[in-house]
C-alpha atoms as a PDB file:
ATOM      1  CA  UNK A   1      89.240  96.462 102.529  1.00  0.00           C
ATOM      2  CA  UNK A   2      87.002  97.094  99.907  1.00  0.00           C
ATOM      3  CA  UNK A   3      86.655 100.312  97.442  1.00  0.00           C
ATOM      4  CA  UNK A   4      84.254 102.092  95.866  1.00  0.00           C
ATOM      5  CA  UNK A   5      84.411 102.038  92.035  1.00  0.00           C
ATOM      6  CA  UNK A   6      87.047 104.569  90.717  1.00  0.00           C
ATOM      7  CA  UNK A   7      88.697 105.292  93.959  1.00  0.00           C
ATOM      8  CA  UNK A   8      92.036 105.036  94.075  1.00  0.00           C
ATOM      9  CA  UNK A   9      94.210 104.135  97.597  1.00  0.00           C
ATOM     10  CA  UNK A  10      97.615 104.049  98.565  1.00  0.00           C
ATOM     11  CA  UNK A  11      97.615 100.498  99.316  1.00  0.00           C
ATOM     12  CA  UNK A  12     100.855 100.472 100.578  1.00  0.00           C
ATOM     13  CA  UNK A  13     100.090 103.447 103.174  1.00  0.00           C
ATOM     14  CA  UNK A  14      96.952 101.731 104.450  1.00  0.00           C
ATOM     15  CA  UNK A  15      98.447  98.009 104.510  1.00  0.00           C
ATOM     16  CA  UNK A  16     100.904  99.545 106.969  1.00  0.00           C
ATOM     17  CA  UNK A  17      98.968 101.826 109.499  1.00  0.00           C
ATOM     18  CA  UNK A  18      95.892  99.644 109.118  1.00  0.00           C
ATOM     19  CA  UNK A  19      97.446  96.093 109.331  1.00  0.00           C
ATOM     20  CA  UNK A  20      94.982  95.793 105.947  1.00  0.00           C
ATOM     21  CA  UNK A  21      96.101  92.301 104.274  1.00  0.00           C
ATOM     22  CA  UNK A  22      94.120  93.249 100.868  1.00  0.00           C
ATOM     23  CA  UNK A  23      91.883  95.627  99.140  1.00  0.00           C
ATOM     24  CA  UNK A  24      89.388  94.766  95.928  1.00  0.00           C
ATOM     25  CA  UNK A  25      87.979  97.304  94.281  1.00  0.00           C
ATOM     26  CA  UNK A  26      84.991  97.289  92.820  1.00  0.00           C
ATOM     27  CA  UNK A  27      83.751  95.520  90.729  1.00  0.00           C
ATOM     28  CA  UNK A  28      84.972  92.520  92.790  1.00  0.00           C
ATOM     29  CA  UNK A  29      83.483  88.718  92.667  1.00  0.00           C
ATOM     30  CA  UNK A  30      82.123  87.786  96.199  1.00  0.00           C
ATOM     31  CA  UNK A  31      83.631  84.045  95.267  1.00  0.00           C
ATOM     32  CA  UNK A  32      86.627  85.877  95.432  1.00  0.00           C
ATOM     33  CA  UNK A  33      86.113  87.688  98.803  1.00  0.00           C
ATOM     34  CA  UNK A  34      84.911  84.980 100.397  1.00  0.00           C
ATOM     35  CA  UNK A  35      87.852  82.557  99.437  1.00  0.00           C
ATOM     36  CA  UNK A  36      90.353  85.437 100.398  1.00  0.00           C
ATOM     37  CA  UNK A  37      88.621  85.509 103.904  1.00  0.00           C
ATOM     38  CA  UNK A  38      88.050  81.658 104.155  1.00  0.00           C
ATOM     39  CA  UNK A  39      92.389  81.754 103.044  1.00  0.00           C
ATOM     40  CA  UNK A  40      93.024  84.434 105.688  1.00  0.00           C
ATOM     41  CA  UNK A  41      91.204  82.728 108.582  1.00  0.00           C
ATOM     42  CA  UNK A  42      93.295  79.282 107.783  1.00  0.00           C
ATOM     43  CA  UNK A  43      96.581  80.820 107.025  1.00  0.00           C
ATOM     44  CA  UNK A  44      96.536  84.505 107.878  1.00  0.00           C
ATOM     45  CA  UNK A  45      97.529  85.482 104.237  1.00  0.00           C
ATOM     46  CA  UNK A  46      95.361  85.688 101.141  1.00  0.00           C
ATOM     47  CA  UNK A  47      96.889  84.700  97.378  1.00  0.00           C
ATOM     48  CA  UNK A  48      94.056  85.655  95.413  1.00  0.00           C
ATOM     49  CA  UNK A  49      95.371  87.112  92.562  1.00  0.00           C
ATOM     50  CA  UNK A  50      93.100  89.922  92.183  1.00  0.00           C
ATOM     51  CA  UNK A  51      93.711  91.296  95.696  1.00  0.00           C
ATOM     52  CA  UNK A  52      95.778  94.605  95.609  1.00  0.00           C
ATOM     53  CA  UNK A  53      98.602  95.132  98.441  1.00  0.00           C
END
């Protein structure tokens, strides 16, 4: 998931009703998003460290 600059989410609520594995908020590097996806699609997790859960 990603957030708009200054909003603030209950991760925790949304990981669980939403099945969301991460959220970056902006300002995020698309390096970053893309290796988190590229992670997710091989392993079904992402260890990115600036990925909020």
């Amino acid at each position: 998931m990603l957030t708009a600059k200054g909003l603030e989410l209950p991760h925790d609520e949304f990981a669980e009703k939403y099945h969301v594995l991460g959220v970056f908020p902006k300002p995020f590097s698309p390096r970053e998003l893309l290796q988190c996806v590229q992670q997710i699609v091989e392993t079904g997790t992402c260890t990115i460290p600036k990925v909020y859960f």
